[in-house]
C-alpha atoms as a PDB file:
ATOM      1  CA  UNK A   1       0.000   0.000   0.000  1.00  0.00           C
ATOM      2  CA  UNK A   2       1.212   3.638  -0.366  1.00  0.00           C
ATOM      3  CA  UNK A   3       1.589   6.189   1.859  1.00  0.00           C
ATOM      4  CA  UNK A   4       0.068   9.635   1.377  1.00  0.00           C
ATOM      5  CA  UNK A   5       1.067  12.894   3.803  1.00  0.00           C
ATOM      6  CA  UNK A   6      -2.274  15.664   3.766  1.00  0.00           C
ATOM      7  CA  UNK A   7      -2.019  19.015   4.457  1.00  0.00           C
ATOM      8  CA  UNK A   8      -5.035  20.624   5.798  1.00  0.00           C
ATOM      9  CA  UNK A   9      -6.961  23.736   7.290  1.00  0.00           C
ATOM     10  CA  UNK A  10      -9.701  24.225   9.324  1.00  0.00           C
ATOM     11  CA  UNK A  11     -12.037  27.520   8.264  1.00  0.00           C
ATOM     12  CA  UNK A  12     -12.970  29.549  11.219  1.00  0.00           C
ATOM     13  CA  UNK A  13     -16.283  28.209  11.583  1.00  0.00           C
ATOM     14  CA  UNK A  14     -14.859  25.149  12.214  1.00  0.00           C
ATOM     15  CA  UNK A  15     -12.613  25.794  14.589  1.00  0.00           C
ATOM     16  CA  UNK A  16     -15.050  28.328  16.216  1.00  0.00           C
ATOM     17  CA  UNK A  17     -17.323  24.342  16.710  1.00  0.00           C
ATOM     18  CA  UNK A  18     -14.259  22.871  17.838  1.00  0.00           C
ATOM     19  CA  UNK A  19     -13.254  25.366  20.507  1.00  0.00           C
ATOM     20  CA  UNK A  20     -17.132  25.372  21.453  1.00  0.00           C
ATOM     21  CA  UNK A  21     -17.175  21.085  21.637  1.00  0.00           C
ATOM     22  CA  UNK A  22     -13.665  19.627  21.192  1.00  0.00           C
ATOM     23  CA  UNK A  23     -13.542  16.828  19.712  1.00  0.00           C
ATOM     24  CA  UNK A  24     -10.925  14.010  18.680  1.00  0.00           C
ATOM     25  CA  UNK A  25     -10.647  13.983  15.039  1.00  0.00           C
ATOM     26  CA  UNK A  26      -8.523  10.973  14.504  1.00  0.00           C
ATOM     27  CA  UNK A  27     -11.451   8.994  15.431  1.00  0.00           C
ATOM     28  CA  UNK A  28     -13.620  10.196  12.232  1.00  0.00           C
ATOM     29  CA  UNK A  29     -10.128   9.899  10.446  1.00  0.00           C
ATOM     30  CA  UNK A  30      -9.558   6.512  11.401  1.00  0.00           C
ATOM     31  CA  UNK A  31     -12.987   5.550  10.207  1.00  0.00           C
ATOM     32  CA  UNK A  32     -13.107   7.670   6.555  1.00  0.00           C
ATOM     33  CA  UNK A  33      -9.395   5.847   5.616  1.00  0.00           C
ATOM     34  CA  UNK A  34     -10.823   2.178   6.785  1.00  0.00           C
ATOM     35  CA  UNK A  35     -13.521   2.983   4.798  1.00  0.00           C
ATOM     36  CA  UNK A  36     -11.525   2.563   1.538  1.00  0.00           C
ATOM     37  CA  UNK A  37      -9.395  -0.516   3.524  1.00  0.00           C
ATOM     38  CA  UNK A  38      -6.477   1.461   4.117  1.00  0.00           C
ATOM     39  CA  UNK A  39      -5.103   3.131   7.473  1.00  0.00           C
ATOM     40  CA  UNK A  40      -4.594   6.366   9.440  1.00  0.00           C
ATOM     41  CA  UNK A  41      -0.775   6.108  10.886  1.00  0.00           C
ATOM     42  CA  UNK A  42      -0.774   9.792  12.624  1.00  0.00           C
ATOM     43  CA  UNK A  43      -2.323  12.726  12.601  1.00  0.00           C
ATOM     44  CA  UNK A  44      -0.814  16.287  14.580  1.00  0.00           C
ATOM     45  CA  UNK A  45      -1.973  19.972  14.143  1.00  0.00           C
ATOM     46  CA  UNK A  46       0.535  22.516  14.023  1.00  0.00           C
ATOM     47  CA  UNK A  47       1.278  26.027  13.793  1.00  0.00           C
ATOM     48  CA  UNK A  48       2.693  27.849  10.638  1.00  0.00           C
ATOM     49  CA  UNK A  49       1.270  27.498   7.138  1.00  0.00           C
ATOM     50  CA  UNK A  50      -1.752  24.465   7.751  1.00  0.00           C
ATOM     51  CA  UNK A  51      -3.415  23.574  10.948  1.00  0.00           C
ATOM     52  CA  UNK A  52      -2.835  19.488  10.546  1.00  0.00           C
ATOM     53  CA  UNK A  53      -1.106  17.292   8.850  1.00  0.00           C
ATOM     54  CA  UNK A  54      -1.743  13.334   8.606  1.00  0.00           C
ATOM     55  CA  UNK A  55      -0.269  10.266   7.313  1.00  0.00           C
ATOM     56  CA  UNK A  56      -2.372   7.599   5.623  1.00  0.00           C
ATOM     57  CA  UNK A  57      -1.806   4.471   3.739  1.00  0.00           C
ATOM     58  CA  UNK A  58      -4.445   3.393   1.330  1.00  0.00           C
ATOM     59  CA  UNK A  59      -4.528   0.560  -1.304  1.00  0.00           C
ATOM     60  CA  UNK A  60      -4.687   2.967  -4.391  1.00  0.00           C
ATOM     61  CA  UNK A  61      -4.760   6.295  -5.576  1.00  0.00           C
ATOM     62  CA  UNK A  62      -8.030   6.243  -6.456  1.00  0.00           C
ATOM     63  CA  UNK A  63      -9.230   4.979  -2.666  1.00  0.00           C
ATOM     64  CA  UNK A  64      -7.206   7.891  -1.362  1.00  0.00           C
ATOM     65  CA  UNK A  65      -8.537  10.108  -3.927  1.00  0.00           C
ATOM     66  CA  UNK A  66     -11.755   9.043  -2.586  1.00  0.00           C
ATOM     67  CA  UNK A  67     -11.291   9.760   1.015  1.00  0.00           C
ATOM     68  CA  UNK A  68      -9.620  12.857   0.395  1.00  0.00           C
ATOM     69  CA  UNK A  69     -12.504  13.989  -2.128  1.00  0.00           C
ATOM     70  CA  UNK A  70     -15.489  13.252   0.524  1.00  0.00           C
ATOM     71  CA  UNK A  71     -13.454  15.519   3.489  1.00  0.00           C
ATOM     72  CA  UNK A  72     -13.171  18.251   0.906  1.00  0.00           C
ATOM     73  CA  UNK A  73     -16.443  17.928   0.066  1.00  0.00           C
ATOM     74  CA  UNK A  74     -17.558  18.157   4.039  1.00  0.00           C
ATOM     75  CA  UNK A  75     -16.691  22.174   3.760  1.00  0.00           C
ATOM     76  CA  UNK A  76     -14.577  21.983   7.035  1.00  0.00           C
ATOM     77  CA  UNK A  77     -11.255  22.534   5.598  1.00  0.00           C
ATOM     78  CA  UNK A  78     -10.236  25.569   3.742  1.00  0.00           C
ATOM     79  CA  UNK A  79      -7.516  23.802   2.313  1.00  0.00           C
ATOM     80  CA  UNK A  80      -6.668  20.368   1.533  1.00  0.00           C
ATOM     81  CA  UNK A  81      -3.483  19.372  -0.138  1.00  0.00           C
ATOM     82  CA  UNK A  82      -2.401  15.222  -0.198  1.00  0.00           C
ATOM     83  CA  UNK A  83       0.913  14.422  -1.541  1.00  0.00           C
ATOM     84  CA  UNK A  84       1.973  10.328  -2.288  1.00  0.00           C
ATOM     85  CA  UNK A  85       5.130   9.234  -0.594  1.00  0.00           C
ATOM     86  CA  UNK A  86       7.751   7.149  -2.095  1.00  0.00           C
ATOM     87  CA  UNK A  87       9.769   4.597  -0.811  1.00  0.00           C
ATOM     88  CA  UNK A  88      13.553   4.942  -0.861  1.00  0.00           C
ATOM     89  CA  UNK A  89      13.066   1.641  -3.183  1.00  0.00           C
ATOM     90  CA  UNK A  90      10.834   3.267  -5.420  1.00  0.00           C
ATOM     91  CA  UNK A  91      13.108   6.832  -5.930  1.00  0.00           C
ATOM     92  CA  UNK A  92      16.094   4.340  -6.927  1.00  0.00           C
ATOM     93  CA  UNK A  93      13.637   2.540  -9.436  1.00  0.00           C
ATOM     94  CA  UNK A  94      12.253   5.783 -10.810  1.00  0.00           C
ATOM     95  CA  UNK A  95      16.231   7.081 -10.464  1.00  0.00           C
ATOM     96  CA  UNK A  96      17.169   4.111 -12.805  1.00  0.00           C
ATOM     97  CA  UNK A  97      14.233   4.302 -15.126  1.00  0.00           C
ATOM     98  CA  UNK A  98      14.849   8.130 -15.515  1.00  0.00           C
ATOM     99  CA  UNK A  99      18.507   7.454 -17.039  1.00  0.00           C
ATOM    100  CA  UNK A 100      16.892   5.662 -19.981  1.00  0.00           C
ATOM    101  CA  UNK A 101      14.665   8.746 -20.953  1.00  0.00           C
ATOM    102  CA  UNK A 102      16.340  11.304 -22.953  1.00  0.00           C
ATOM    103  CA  UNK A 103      14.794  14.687 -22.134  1.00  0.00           C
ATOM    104  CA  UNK A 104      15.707  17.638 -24.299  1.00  0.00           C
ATOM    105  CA  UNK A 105      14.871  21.105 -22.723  1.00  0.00           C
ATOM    106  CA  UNK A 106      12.829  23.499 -24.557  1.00  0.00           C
ATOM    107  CA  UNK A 107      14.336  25.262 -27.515  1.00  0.00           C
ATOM    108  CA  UNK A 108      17.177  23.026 -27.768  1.00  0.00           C
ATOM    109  CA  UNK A 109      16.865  20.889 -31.061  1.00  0.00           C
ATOM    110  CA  UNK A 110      19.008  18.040 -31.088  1.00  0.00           C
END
């Protein structure tokens, strides 16, 4: 399965719910990502440029896509951003496979 890091933010109406009930999040998390049969392996909030950040691992692309698709769609987040992790195996395969491509840059005829 692959791992995928998200990047969110809450709007202030949501936080403005959260500081009036506070809730656990990774709960509903934990349940959206199972959903899809994949799994919720941390999620933090922070300060600086997004509230949260979690890590999930889901079978596909498409189940993540999913997950991360039904959240937006919740209008709790202002922003939303998932990015798919690769393995230190797969950077050397894509490393490898890149050597066989030969890219010209623009405006350079060969």
């Amino acid at each position: 399965m692959t791992l995928y890091l998200t990047r969110f933010s809450y709007t202030p109406a949501t936080w403005a719910k959260l500081i009036k009930n506070p809730e656990d999040r990774r709960t509903a998390a934990e349940e959206y990502i199972k959903g899809v049969g994949g799994k919720l392996h941390g999620f933090w909030y922070a300060f600086g440029d997004h509230d949260g950040y979690t890590l999930w691992e889901a079978p596909d692309n498409v189940s993540m896509a999913a997950t991360a698709l039904a959240i937006g769609a919740g209008g709790a987040l202002s922003t939303m951003q998932t990015t798919v992790l690769l393995t230190v195996e797969e950077t050397l395969a894509a490393l490898k496979k890149a050597s066989s491509i030969k890219y010209q840059p623009p405006g350079e005829k060969g």
